[in-house]
Protein backbone atom coordinates (compact mmCIF):
# COMPACT_ATOMS: atom_id res chain seq x y z
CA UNK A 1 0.00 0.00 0.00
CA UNK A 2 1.23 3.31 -0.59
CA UNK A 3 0.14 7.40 -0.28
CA UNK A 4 0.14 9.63 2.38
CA UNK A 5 -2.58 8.02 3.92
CA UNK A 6 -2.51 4.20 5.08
CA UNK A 7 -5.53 4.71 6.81
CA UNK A 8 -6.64 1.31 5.50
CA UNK A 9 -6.23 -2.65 6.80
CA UNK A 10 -5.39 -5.02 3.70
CA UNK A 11 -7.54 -6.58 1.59
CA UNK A 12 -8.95 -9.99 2.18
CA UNK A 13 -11.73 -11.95 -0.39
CA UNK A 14 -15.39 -11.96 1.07
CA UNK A 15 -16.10 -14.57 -0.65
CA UNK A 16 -14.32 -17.77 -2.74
CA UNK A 17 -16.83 -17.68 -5.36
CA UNK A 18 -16.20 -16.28 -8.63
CA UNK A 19 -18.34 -13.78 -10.98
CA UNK A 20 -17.52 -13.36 -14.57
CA UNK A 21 -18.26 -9.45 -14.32
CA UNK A 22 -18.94 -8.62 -11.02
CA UNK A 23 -19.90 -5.04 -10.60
CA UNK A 24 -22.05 -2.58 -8.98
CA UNK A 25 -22.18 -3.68 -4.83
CA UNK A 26 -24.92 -1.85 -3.14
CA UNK A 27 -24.87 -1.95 0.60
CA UNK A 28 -28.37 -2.03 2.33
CA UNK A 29 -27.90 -0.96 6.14
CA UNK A 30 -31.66 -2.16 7.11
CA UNK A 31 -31.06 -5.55 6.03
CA UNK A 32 -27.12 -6.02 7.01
CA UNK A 33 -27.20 -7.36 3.35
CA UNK A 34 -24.41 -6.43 0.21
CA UNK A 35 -25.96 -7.13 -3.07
CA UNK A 36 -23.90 -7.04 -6.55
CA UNK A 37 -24.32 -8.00 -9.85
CA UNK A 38 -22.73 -10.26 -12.66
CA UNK A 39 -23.21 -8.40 -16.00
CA UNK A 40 -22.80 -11.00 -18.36
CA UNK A 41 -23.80 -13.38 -15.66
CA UNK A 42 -27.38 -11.89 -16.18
CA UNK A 43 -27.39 -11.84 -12.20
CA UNK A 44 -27.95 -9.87 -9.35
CA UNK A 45 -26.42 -11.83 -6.15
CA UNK A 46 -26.47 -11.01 -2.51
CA UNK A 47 -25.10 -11.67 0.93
CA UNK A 48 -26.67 -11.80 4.19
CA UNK A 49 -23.30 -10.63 6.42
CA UNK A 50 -24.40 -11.94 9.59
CA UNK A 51 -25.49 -15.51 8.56
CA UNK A 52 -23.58 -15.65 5.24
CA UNK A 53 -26.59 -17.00 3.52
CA UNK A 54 -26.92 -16.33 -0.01
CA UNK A 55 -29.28 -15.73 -2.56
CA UNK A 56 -28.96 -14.87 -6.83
CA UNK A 57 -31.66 -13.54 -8.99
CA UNK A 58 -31.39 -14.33 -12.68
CA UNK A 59 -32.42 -12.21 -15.50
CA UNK A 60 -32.89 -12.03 -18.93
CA UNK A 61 -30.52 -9.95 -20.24
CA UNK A 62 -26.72 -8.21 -18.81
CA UNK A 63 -27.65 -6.00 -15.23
CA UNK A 64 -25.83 -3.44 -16.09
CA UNK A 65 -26.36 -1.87 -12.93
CA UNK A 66 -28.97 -1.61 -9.94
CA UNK A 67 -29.76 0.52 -6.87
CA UNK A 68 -31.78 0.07 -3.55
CA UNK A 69 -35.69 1.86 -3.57
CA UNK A 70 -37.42 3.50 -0.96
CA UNK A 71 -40.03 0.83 -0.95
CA UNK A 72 -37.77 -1.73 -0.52
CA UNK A 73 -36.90 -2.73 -4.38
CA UNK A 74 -34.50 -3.02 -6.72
CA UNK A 75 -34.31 -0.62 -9.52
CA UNK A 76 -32.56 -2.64 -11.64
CA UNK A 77 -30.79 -1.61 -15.95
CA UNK A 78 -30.93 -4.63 -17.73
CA UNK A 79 -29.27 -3.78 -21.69
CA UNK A 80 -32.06 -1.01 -21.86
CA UNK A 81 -34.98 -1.95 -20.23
CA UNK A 82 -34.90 -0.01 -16.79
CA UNK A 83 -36.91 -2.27 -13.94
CA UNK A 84 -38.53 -2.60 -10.65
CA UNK A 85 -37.60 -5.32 -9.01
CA UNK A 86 -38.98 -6.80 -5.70
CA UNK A 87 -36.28 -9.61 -4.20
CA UNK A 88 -38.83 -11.21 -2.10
CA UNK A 89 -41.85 -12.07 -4.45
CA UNK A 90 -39.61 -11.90 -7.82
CA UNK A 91 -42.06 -9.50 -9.38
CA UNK A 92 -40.87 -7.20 -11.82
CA UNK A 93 -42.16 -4.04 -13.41
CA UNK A 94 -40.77 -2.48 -16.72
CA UNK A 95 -40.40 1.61 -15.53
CA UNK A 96 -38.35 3.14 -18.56
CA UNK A 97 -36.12 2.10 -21.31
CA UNK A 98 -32.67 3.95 -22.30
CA UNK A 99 -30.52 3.90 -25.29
CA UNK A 100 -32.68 0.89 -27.01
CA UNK A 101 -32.24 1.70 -30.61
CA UNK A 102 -28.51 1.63 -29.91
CA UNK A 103 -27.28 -1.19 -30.85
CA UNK A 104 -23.45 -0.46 -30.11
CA UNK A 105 -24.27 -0.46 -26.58
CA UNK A 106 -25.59 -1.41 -23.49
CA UNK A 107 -26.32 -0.15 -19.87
CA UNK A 108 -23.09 -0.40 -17.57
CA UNK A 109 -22.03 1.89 -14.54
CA UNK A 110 -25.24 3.41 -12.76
CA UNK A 111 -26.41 4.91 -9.29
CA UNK A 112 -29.35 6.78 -7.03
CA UNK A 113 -28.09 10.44 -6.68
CA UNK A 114 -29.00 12.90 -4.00
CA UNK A 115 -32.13 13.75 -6.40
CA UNK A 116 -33.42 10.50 -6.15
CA UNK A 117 -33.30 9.33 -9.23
CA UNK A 118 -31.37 6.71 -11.19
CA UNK A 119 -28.49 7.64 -12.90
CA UNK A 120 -27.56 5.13 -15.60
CA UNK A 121 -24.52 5.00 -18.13
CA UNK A 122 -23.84 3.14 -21.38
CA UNK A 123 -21.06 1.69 -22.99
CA UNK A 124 -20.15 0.68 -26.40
CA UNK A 125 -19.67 -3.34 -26.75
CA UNK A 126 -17.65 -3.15 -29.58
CA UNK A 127 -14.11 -3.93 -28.54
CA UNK A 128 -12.72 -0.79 -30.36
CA UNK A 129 -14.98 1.41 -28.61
CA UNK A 130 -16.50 4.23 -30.07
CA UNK A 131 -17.85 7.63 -27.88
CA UNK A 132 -21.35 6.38 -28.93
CA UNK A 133 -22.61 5.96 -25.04
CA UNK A 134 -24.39 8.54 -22.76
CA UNK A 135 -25.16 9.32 -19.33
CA UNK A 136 -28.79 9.32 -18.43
CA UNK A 137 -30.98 10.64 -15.69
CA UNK A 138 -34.51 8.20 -14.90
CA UNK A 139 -36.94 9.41 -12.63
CA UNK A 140 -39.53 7.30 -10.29
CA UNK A 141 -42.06 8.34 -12.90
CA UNK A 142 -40.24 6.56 -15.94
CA UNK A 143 -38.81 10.31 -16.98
CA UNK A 144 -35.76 9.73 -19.13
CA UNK A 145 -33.72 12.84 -19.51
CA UNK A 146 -30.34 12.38 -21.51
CA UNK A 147 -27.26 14.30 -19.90
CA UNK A 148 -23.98 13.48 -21.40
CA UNK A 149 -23.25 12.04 -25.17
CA UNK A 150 -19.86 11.00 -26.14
CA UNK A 151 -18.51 8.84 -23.84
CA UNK A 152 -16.99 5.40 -24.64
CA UNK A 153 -17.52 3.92 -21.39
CA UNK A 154 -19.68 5.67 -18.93
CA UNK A 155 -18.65 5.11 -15.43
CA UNK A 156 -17.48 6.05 -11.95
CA UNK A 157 -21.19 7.74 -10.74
CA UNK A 158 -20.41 9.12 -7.22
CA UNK A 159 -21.63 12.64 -5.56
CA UNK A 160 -19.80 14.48 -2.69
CA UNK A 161 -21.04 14.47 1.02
CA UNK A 162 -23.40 17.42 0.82
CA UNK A 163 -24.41 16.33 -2.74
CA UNK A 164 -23.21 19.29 -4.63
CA UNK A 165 -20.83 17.70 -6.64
CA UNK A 166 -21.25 14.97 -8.95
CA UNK A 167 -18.40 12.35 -10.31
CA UNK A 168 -18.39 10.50 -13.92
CA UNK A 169 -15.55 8.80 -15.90
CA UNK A 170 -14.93 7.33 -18.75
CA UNK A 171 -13.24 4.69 -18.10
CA UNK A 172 -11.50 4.67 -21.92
CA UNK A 173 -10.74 8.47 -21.89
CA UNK A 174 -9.68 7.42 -19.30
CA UNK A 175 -10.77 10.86 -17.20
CA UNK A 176 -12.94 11.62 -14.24
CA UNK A 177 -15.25 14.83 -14.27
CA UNK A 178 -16.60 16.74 -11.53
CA UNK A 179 -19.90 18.48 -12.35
CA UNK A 180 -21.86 20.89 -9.93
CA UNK A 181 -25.08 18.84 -9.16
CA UNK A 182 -28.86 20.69 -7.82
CA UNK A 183 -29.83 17.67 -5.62
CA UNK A 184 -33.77 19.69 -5.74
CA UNK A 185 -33.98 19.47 -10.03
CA UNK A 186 -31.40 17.10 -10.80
CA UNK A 187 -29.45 19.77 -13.31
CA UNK A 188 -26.09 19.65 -13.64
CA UNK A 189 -23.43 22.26 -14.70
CA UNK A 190 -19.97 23.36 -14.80
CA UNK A 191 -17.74 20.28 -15.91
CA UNK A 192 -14.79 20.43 -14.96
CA UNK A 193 -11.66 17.90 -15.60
CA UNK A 194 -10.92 16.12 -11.92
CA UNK A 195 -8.52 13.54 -13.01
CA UNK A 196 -7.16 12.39 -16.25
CA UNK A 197 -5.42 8.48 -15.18
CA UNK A 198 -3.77 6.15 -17.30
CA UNK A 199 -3.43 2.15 -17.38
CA UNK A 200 -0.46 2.41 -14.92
CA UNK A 201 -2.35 3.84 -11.83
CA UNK A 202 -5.74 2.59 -13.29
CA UNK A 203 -7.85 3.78 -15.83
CA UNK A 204 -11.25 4.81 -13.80
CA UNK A 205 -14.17 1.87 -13.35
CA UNK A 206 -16.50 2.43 -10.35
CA UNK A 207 -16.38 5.22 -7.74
CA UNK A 208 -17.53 5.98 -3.99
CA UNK A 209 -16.81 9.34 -1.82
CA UNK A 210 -16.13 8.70 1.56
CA UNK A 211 -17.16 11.56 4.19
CA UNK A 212 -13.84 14.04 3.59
CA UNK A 213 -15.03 13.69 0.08
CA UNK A 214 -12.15 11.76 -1.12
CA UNK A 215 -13.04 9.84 -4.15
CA UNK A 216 -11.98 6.06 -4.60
CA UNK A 217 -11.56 4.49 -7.81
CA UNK A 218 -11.29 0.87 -9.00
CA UNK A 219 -8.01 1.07 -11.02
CA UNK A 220 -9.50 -1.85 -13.42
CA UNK A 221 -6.25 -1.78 -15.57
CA UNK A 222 -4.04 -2.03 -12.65
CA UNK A 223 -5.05 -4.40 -9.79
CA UNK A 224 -5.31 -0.96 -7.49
CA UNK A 225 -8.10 0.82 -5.67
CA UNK A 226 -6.64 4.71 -5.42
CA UNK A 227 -8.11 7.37 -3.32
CA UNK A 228 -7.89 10.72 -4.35
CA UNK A 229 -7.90 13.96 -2.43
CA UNK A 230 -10.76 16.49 -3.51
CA UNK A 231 -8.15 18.35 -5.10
CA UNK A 232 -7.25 15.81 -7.22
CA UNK A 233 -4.31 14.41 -5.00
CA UNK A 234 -3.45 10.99 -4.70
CA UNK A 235 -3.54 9.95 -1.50
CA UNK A 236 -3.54 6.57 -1.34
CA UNK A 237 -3.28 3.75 -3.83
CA UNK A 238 -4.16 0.10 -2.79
CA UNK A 239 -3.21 -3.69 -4.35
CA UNK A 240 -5.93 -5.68 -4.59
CA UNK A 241 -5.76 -9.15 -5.01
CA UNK A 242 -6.82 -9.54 -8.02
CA UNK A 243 -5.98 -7.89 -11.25
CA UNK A 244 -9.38 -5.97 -12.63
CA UNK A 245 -11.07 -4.36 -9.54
CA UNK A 246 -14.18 -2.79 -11.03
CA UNK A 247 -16.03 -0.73 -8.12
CA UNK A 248 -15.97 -0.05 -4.44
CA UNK A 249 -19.34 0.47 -2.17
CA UNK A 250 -19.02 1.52 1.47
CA UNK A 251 -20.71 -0.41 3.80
CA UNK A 252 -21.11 -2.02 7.53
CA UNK A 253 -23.03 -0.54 10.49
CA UNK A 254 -20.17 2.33 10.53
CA UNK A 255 -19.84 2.85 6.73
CA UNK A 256 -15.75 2.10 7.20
CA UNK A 257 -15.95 -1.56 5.07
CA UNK A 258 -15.30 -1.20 1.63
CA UNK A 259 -16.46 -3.96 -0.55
CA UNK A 260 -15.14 -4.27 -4.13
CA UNK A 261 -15.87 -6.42 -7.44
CA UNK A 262 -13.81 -7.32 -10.06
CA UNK A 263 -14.41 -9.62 -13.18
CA UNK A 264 -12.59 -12.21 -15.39
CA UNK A 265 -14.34 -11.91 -18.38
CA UNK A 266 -12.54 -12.26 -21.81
CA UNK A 267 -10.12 -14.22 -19.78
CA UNK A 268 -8.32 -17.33 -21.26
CA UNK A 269 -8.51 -20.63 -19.35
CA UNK A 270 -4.59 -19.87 -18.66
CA UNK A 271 -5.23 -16.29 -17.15
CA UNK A 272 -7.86 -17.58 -15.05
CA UNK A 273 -5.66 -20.07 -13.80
CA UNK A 274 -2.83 -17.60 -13.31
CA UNK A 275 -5.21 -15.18 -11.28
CA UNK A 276 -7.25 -17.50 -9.13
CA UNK A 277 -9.17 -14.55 -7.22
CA UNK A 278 -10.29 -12.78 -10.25
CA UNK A 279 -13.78 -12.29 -10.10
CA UNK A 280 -13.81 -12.51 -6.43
CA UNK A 281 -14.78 -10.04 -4.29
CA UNK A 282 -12.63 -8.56 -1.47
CA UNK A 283 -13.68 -6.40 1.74
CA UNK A 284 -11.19 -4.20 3.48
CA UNK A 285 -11.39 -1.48 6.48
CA UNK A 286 -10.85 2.01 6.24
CA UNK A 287 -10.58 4.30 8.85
CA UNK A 288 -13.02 6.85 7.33
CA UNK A 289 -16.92 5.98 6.86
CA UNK A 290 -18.16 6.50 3.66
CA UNK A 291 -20.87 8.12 2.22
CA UNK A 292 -24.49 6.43 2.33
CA UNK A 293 -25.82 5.88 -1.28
CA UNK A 294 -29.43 7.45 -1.87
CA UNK A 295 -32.36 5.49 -2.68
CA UNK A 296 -34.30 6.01 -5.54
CA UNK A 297 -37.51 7.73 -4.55
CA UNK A 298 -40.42 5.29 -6.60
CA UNK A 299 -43.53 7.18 -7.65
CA UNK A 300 -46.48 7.91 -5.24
């Protein structure tokens, strides 16, 4: 581990099972329970912490990404149909759809801002990757509203403490923005360039903000989770165990465990072999809590 801050115990794995592209934990504090998803694993899994029982959901198409609802669903973005799912009874309800005359891409990195609502990227799914994806806003009424074009990979969602600020990436620019965010409408404005990474340190996948509104970033090209100083400073940079961490929640009854996916997808028999704890999950302690993760706010 290295930075000026090594206010952080070392990684261990959670769990020994593996996820082809594990993504998006969401922490849910009423139920003591981490859920995540496998995108191509058409999956959304989860983890009762005290009891270590398990459970999966399949679906029928990649979760791109999924958030916890005030009424105690899953809003779920399968390729483009945008759901709401309940995880006891199984039923599901079709709210929205984004991006589903594109082709070229599908949903991918996505979370419930300070507004509420559901803030879901795309990607491209070519593997040269074109800046054909967007970033999109979706209400509890089904509103779509589209609020960035031209990414390649949209990714790295995250908002500071007092929900002024609001963090994207692309994870092939590979950049992080910072835009000023209205948590009452939902508008953003003022982009501004936070980081600009490379494979070496990470190029960005998914982001949190702990409470001194430090951002951390899955460095998916580099094994590392890095933590980065509101001013852009590096304060911390973190080996994980496996090579392609792709995003960190906060969780635990004081906010200070960080859980993080990774996948091993497109990975040859040999690499798989080579990196036994790809696609694993790992769960470290940090000395500063993070920042809860809004609900989405479900019409009526």
């Amino acid at each position: 581990m290295s930075g000026e801050n090594s206010a952080a115990a070392q990684p261990r794995l959670l769990l020994e099972e593996r996820f082809e592209l594990g993504e998006c934990p969401n922490w849910d504090g009423d139920n003591n329970r981490l859920y995540w998803g496998d995108i191509v694993g058409k999956k959304i899994h989860a983890l009762d912490i005290a009891t270590g029982q398990r459970h999966s959901w399949s679906f029928e198409s990649e979760v791109g990404c999924f958030g916890l609802t005030d009424q105690g669903r899953l809003v779920v973005a399968l390729k483009s149909d945008v759901i709401l799912f309940d995880p006891k009874t199984g039923a599901r309800e079709k709210l929205a759809e984004v991006d589903g005359d594109n082709a070229m891409s599908r949903t991918n990195d996505g979370k419930i801002g300070p507004d509420g609502a559901f803030w879901i990227g795309t990607m491209d799914q070519n593997a040269d990757k074109q800046p054909v994806a967007s970033l999109y806003r979706v209400t509890g009424e089904g509103t779509v509203e589209h609020k960035v074009g031209g990414i390649k990979i949209s990714n790295g969602l995250a908002w500071s403490p007092d929900g002024t600020k609001m963090y994207h990436s692309d994870s092939r620019g590979p950049w992080v923005n910072r835009w000023d965010f209205d948590a009452a409408t939902g508008a953003i404005a003022n982009c501004q360039r936070y980081l600009d990474l490379d494979d070496t340190l990470g190029r960005p996948d998914g982001g949190a903000v702990d409470v001194e509104g430090c951002y951390w970033s899955a460095g998916v090209s580099a094994g590392n989770l890095n933590r980065f100083a509101p001013d852009g400073t590096l304060l911390l940079s973190i080996p994980m165990p496996m090579p392609n961490p792709t995003m960190p929640c906060f969780g635990g009854a004081d906010m200070k465990t960080l859980y993080v996916t990774s996948h091993m997808e497109n990975y040859s028999a040999e690499k798989r072999a080579e990196f036994p704890d790809a696609g694993k999950l790992v769960t470290l302690h940090v000395d500063v809590p993070g920042v809860a993760v809004h609900r989405f706010r479900e019409a009526g």
